[in-house]
Protein backbone atom coordinates (compact mmCIF):
# COMPACT_ATOMS: atom_id res chain seq x y z
CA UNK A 1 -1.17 44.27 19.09
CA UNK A 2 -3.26 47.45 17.65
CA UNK A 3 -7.08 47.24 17.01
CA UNK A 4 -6.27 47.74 13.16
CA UNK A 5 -3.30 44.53 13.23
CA UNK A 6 -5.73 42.29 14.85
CA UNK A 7 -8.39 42.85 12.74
CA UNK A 8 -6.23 42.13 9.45
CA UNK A 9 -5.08 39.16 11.33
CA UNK A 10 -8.51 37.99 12.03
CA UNK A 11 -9.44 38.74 8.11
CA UNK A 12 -6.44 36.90 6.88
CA UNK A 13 -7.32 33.74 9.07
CA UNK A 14 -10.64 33.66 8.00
CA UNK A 15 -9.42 33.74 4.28
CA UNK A 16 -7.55 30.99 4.83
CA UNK A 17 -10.20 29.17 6.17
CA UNK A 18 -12.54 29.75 3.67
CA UNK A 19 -10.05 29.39 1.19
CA UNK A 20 -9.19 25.31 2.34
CA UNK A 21 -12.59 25.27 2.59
CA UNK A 22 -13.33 26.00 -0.92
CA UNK A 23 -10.43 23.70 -1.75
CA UNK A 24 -12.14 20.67 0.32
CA UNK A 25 -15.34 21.13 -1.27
CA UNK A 26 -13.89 21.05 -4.68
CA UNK A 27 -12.41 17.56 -3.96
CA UNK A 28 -14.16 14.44 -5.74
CA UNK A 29 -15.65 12.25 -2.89
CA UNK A 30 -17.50 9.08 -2.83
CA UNK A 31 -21.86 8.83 -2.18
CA UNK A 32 -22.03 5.82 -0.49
CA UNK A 33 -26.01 5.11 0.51
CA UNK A 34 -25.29 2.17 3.04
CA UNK A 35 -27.33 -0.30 4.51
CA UNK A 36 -27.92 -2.45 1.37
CA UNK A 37 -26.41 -6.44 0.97
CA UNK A 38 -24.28 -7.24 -1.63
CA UNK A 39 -24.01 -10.44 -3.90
CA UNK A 40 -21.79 -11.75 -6.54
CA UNK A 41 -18.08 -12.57 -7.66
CA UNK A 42 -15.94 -9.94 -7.39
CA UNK A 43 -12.32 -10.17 -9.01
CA UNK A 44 -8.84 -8.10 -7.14
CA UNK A 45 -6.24 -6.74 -9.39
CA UNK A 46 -2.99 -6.61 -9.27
CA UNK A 47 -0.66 -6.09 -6.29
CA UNK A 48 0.23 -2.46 -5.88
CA UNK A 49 3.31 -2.71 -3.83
CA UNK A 50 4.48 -5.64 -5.98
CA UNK A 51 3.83 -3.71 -9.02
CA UNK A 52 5.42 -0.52 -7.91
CA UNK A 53 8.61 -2.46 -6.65
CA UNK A 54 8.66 -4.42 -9.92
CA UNK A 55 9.06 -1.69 -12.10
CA UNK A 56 11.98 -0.45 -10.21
CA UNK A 57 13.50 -3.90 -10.63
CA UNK A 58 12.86 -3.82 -14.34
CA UNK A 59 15.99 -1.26 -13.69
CA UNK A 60 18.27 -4.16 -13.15
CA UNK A 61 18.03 -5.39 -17.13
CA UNK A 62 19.45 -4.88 -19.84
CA UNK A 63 16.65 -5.84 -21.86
CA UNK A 64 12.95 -4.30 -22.41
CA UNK A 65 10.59 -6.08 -19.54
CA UNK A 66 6.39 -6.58 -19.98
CA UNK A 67 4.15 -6.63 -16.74
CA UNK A 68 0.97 -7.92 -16.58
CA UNK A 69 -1.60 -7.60 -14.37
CA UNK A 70 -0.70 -4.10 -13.27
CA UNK A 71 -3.39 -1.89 -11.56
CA UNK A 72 -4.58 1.13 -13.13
CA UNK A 73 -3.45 3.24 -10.12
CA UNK A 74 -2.34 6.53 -9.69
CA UNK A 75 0.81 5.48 -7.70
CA UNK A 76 1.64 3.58 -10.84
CA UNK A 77 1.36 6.70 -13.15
CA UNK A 78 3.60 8.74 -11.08
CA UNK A 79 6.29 5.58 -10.67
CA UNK A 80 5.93 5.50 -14.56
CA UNK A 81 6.97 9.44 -14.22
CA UNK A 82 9.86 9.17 -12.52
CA UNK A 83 11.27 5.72 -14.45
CA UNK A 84 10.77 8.41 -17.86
CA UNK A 85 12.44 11.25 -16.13
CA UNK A 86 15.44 8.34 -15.68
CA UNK A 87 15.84 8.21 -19.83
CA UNK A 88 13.51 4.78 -19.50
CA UNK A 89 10.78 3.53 -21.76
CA UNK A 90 7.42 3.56 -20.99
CA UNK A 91 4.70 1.92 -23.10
CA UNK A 92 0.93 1.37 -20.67
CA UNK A 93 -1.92 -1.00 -22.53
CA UNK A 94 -4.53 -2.44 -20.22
CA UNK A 95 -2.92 -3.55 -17.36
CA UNK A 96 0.01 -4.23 -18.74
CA UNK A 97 3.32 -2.19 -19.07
CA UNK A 98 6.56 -2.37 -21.53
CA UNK A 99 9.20 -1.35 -19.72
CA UNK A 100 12.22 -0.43 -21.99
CA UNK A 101 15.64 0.39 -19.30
CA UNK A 102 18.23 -0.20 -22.10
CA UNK A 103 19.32 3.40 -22.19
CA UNK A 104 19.06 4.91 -18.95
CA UNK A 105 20.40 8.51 -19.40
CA UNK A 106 19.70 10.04 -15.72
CA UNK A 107 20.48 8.50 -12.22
CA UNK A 108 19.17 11.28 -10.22
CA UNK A 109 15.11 10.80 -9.42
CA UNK A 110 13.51 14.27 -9.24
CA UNK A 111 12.28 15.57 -5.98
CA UNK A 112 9.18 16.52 -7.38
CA UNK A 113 8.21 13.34 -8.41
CA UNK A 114 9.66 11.04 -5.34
CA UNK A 115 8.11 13.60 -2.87
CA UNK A 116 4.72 11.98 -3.72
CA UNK A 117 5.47 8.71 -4.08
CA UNK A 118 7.71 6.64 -1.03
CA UNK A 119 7.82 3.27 -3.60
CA UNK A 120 10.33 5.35 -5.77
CA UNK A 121 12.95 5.05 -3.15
CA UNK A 122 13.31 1.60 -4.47
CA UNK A 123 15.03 2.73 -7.48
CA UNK A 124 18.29 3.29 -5.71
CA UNK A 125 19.57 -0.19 -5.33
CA UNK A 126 19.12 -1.17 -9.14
CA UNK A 127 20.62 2.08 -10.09
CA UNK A 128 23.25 1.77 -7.97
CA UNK A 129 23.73 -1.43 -8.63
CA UNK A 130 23.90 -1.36 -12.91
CA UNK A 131 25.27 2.45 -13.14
CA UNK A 132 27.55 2.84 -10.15
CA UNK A 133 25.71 5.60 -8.78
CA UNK A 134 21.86 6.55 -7.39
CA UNK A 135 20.66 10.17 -6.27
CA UNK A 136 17.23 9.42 -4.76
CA UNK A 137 15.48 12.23 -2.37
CA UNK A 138 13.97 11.04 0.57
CA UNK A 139 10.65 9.96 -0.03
CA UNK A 140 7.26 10.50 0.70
CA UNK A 141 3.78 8.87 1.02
CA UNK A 142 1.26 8.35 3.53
CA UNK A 143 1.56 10.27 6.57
CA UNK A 144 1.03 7.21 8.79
CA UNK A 145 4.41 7.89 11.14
CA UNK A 146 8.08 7.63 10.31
CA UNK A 147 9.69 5.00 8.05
CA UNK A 148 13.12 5.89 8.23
CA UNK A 149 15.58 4.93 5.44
CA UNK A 150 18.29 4.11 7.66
CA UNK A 151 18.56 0.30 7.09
CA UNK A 152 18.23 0.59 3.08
CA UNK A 153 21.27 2.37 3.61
CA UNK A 154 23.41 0.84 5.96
CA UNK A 155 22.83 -2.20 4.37
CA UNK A 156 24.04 -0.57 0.83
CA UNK A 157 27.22 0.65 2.50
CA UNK A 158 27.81 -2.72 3.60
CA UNK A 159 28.26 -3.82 -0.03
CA UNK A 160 30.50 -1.41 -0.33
CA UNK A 161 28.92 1.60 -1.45
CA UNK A 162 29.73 4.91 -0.28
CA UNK A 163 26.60 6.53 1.34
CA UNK A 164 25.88 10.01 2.95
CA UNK A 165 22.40 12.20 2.73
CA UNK A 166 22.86 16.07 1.56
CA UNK A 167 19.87 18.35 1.07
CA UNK A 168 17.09 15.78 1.85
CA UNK A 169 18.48 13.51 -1.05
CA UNK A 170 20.49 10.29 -0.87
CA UNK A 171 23.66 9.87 -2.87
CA UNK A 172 24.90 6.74 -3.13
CA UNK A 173 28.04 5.23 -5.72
CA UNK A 174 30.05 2.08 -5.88
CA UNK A 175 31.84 1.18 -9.08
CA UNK A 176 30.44 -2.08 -8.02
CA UNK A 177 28.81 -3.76 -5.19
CA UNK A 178 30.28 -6.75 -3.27
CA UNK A 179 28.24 -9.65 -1.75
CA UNK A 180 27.66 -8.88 1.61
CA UNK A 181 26.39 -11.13 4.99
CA UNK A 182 24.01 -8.49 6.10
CA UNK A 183 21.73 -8.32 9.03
CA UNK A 184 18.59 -6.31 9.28
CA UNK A 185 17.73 -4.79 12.79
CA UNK A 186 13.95 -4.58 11.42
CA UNK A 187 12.51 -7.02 8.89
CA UNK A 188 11.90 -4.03 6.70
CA UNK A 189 9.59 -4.72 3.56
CA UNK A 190 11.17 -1.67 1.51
CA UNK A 191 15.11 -2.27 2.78
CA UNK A 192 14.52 -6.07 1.73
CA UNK A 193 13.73 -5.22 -1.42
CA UNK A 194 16.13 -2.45 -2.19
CA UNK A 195 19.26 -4.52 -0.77
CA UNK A 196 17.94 -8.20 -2.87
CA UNK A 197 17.58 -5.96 -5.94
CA UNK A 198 21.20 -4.30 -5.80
CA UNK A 199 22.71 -7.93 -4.53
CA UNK A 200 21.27 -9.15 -7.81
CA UNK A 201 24.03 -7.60 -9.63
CA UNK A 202 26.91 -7.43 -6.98
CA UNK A 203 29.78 -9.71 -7.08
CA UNK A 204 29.59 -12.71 -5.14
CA UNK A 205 27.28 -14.06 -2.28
CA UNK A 206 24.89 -11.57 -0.61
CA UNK A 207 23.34 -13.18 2.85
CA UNK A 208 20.31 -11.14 4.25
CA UNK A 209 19.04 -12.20 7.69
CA UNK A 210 16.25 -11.38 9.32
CA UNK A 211 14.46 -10.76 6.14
CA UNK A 212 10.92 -9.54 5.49
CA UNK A 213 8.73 -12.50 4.06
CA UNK A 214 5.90 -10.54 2.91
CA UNK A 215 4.43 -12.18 -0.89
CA UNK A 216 5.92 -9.29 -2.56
CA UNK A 217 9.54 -9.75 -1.59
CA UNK A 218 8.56 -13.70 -3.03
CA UNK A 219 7.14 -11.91 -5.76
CA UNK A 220 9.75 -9.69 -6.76
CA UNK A 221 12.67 -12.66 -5.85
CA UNK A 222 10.33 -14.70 -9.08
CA UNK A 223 10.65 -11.69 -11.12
CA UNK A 224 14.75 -11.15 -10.64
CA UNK A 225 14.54 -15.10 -10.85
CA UNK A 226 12.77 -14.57 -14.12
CA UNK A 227 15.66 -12.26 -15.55
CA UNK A 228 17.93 -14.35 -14.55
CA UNK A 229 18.96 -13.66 -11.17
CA UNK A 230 20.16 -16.50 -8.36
CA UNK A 231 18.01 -16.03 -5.28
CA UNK A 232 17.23 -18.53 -2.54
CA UNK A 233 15.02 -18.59 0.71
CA UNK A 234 12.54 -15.71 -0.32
CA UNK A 235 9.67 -15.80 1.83
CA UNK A 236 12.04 -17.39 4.71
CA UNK A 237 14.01 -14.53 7.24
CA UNK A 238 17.23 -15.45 5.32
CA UNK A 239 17.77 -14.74 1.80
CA UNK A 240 21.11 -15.82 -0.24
CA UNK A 241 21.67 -13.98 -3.55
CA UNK A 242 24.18 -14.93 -5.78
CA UNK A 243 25.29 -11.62 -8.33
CA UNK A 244 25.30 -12.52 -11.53
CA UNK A 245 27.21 -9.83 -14.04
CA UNK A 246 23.85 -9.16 -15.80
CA UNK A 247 19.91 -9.85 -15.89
CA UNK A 248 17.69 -10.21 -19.09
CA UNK A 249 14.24 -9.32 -20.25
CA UNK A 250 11.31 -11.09 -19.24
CA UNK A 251 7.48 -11.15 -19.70
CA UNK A 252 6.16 -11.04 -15.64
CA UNK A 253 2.24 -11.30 -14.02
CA UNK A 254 1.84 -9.71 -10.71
CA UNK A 255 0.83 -11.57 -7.98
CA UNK A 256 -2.80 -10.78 -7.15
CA UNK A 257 -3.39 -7.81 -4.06
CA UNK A 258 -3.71 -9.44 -0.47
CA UNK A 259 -4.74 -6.21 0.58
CA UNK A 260 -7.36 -5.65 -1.78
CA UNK A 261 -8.88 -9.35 -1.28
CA UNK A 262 -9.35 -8.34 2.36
CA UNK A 263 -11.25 -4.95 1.48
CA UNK A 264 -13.69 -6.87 -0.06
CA UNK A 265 -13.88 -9.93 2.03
CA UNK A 266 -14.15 -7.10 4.98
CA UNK A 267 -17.09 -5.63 3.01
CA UNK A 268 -19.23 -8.90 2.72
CA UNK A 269 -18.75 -9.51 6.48
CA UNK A 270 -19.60 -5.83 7.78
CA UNK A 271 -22.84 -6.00 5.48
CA UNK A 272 -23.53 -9.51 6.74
CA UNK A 273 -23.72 -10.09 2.88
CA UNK A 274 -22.22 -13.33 0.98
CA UNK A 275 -19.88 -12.83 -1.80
CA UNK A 276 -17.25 -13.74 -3.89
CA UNK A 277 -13.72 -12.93 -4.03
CA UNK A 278 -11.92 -14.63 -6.73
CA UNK A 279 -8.45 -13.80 -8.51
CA UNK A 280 -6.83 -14.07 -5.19
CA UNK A 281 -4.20 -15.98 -3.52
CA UNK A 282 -5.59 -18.10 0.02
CA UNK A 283 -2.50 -18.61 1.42
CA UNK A 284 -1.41 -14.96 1.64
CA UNK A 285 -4.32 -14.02 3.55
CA UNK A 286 -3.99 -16.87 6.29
CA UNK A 287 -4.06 -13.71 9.04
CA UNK A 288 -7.08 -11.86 7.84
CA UNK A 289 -8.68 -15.14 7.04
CA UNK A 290 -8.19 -16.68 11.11
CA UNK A 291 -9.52 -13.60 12.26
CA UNK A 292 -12.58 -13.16 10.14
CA UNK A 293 -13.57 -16.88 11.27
CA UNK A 294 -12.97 -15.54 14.70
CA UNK A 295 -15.34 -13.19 14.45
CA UNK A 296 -18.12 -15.48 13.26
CA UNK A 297 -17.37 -15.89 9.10
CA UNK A 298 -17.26 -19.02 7.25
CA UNK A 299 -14.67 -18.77 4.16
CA UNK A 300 -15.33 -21.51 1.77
CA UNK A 301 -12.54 -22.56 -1.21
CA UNK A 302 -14.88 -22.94 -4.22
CA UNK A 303 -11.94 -22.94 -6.54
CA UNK A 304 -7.70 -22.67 -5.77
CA UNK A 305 -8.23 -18.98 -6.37
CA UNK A 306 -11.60 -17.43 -4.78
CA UNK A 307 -12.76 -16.97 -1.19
CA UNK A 308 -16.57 -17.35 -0.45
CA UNK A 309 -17.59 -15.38 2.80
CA UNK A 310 -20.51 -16.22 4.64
CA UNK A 311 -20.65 -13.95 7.74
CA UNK A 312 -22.52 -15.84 10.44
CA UNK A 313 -25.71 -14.22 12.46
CA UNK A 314 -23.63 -12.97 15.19
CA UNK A 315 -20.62 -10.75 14.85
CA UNK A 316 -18.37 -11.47 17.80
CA UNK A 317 -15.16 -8.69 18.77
CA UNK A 318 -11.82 -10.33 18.75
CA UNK A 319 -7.90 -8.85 19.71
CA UNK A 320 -5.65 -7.96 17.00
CA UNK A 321 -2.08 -6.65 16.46
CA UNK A 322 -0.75 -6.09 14.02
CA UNK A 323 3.05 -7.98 13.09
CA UNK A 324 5.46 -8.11 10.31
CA UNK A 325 4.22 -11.29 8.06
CA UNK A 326 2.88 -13.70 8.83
CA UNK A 327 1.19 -11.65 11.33
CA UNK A 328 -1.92 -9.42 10.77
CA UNK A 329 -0.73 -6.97 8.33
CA UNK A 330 -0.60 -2.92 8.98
CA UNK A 331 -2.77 -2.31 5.82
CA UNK A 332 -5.16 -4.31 7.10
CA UNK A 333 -6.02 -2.87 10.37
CA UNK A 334 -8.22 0.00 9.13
CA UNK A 335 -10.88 -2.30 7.76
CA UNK A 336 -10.73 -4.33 10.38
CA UNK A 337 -11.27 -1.38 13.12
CA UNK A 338 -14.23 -0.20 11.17
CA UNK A 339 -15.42 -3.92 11.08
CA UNK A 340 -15.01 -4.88 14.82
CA UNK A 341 -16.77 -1.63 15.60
CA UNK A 342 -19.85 -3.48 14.24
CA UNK A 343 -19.56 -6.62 16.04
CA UNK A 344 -20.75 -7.63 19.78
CA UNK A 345 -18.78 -7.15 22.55
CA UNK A 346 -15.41 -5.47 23.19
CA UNK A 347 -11.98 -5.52 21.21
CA UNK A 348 -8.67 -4.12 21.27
CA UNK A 349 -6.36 -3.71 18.39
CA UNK A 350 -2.85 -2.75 18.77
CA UNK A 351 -0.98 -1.20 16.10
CA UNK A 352 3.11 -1.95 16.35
CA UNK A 353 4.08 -1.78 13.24
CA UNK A 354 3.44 2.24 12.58
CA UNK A 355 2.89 4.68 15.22
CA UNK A 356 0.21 7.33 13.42
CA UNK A 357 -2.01 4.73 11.90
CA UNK A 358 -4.85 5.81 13.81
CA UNK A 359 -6.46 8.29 11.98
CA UNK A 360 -9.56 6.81 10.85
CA UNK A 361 -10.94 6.29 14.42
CA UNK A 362 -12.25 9.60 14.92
CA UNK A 363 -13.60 9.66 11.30
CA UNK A 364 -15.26 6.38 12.74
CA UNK A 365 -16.88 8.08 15.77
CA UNK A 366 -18.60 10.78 14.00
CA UNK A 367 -20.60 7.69 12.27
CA UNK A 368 -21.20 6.35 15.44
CA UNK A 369 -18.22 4.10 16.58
CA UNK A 370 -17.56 3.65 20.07
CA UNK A 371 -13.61 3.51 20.04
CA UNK A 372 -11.17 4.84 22.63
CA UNK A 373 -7.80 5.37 21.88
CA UNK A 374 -4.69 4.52 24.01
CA UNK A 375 -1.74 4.68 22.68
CA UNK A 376 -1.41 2.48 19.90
CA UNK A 377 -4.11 0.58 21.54
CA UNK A 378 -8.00 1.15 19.44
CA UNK A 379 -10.43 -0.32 22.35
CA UNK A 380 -13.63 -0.56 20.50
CA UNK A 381 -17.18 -1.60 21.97
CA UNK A 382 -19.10 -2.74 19.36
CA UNK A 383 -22.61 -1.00 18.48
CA UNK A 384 -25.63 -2.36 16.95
CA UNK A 385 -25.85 0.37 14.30
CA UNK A 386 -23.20 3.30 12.33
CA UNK A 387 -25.13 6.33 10.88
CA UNK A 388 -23.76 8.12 7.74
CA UNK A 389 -21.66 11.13 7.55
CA UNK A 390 -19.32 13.12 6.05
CA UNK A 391 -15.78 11.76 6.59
CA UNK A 392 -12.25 11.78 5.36
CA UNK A 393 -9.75 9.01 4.57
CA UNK A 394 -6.70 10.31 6.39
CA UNK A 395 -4.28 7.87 4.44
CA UNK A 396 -4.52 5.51 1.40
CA UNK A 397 -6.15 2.27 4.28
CA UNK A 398 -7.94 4.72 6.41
CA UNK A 399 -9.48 6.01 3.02
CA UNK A 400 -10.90 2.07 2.24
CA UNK A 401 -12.01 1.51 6.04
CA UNK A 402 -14.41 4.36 5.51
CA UNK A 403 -15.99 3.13 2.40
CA UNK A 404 -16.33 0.07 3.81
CA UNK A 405 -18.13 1.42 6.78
CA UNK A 406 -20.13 3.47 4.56
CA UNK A 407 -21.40 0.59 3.20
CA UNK A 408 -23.09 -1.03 6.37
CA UNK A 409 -23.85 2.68 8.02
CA UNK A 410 -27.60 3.80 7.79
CA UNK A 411 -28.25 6.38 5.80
CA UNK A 412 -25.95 8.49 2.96
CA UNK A 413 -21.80 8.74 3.76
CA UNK A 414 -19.61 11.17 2.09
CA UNK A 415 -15.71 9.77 1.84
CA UNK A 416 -13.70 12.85 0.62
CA UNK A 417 -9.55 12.50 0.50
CA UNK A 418 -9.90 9.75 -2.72
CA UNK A 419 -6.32 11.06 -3.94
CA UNK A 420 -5.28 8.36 -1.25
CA UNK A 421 -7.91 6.10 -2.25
CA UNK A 422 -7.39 6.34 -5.77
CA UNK A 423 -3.11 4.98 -4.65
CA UNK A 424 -3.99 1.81 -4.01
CA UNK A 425 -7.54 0.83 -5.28
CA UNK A 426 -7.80 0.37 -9.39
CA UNK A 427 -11.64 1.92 -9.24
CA UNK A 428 -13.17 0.28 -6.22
CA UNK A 429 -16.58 1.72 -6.77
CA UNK A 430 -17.26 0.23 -10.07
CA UNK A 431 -16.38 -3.15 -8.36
CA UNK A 432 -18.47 -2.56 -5.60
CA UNK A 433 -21.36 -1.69 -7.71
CA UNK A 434 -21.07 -4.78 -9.29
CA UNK A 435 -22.04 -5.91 -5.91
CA UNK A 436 -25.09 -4.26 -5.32
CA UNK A 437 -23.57 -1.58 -3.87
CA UNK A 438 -24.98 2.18 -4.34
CA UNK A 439 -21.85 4.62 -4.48
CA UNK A 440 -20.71 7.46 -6.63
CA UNK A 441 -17.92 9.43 -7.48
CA UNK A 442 -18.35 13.20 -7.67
CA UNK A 443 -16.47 15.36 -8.39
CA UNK A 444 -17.62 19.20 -8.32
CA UNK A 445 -14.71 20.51 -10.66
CA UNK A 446 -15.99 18.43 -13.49
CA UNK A 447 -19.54 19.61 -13.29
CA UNK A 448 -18.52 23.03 -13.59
């Protein structure tokens, strides 16, 4: 390569270094000044992968649907997107939404749209299953490792439909589904949900085994329930759906966020502080809540629907993998990481479930962490003390393990990548603030 060449290469690297520079520091990010307890009741919102699922399902009627309790999320704007790019109705209040699918006038989802947003794949089995035909592209999300579509559709061409991927999108008709006995190789959240929602509406008995049993598949079986649909065993790993030649309107609540509930419940224990979580449901936190009393917590039932944490004076390490539910969930490991790198002695969590969801460990060392990585193993020594620093949420969990962290670490902590936060948390630093906490959004764009 010539003198001249090189330079201009050298020039045009360095432009694009200072230019995703310039792009990074123009990012809102979080001020978190750590180190202080928190008090008080805090209350969780609604369940974003119910929610997002939900309004899918609202797909299935032939009547206008209400929601309540949705999140004010950015994952539910851009679902809301794509439904109105469909020919659907969309009216938003305050956490509530009017969904209006009478006159659906497009079964094709635009890449655009679904390329930010992996929930929206959920939109082919109600399409498919009340118009006869579904053009989804393959979707996107978090870059947390591969989540293949594979089962969603071999399940789909089990009823009957005829299935094949062309150009990154799926295509999928059937002039009408038929009841299927289908078994799952994984017990895939997202392919239990797409395959109950289109056996809703197939003709006769649909049999899914080896089901997922997470609270959102039981929330979104109450919802079809709700609009008239025949479902059994939701929340079991075998599911029996009965089609039923069509499904009515309904007025819905979303089932409070598990995830959510632990975010906070993470953040009392890591700042040794004693709060309230109310608005929550106990049961679906049995996981998180037999590994915070491992680790030295006392959770106390004032009422059917709040968790009292009172972390104890020591802070012990304990092992976790994480497991389809029951077991410790995925979206929970994050907080947990950043928690156990806080506590005395040694752990080891184990991540099965996906195979990049990792990325907040080294994000974790620069504030001091003492976590080696093998594999999918985290081994973490615990240290008496995290210092603040600039750090980025790699994915939507890694993005709440850092606040959280932020909030126990001495000294000032800078959490930039909030377009992931912002997916899954309905504005998690005015509740924390109502805490005790100190945090702030900035955002440098605005202030110009």
């Amino acid at each position: 390569m010539s003198t001249l060449s090189q330079d201009s290469s050298n020039q045009s690297a360095e432009a694009q270094s200072e230019s995703a520079a310039k792009a990074k520091d123009e990012q809102p990010m979080l001020q978190i000044w750590g180190g202080r307890p928190l008090e008080g009741h805090v209350q969780v919102s609604g369940a974003k992968n119910s929610a997002l699922v939900l309004m899918t399902g609202a797909l299935l009627a032939s009547e206008p649907c209400r929601l309540s309790n949705v999140p004010a999320l950015a994952d539910i704007a851009r679902m809301g997107e794509i439904l109105t790019a469909l020919g659907v109705g969309i009216t938003q209040g305050k956490h509530v939404l009017e969904i209006d699918p009478r006159h659906i006038t497009k079964t094709s989802a635009p890449y655009e749209l679904v390329s930010q947003l992996r929930a929206s794949f959920f939109a082919i089995g109600p399409l498919l299953a009340r118009m006869g035909e579904a053009r989804v592209p393959l979707p996107g999300g978090c870059a947390i490792g591969a989540r293949p579509v594979e089962i969603h559709v071999d399940g789909l061409k089990q009823m009957g439909a005829e299935v094949y991927i062309e150009h990154g999108t799926v295509h999928a008709y059937a002039k009408k589904l038929k009841g299927a006995r289908i078994y799952m190789d994984y017990p895939s959240v997202g392919a239990t949900e797409t395959l109950m929602m289109a056996a809703t509406l197939a003709e006769g008995e649909t049999v899914l085994e080896n089901a997922a049993q997470e609270p959102e598949v039981v929330d979104l079986a109450n919802f079809c329930r709700s609009m008239g649909a025949q479902i059994q065993g939701a929340g079991t790993n075998t599911i029996v759906i009965s089609g039923v030649p069509r499904l009515h309107g309904t007025d819905y609540q979303i089932v409070p966020d598990r995830i959510e509930a632990a975010t906070f419940l993470t953040a009392g224990a890591i700042t040794r502080s004693e709060i309230t979580v109310e608005a929550l449901v106990p049961g679906h936190l049995t996981a998180a809540i037999a590994k915070l009393k491992a680790i030295g917590c006392q959770l106390i039932s004032d009422k059917p629907d709040a968790l009292r944490i009172v972390p104890g004076d020591v802070l012990r390490g304990v092992d976790i993998e994480t497991l389809p539910y029951p077991g410790f969930p995925t979206d929970m490991q994050a907080l947990f990481v950043a928690l156990l790198s806080l506590c005395e002695g040694s752990s080891v969590v184990t991540e099965t479930v996906y195979e990049n969801r990792l990325g907040h460990v080294p994000e974790l060392k620069r504030m001091g962490a003492d976590i080696k990585i093998k594999g999918n193993n985290a081994m973490i020594q615990g240290v008496p003390q995290l210092s603040g620093a600039p750090v980025t949420g790699t994915d939507l969990r890694a993005s709440a393990a850092m606040v959280v962290a932020g909030l126990a670490a001495h000294g000032q902590t800078t959490v930039q990548g909030l377009h992931h936060l912002d997916r899954g948390y309905d504005n998690i630093e005015a509740k924390l603030r109502s805490l005790g906490a100190k945090i702030e959004r900035i955002d440098p764009v605005a202030k110009v």
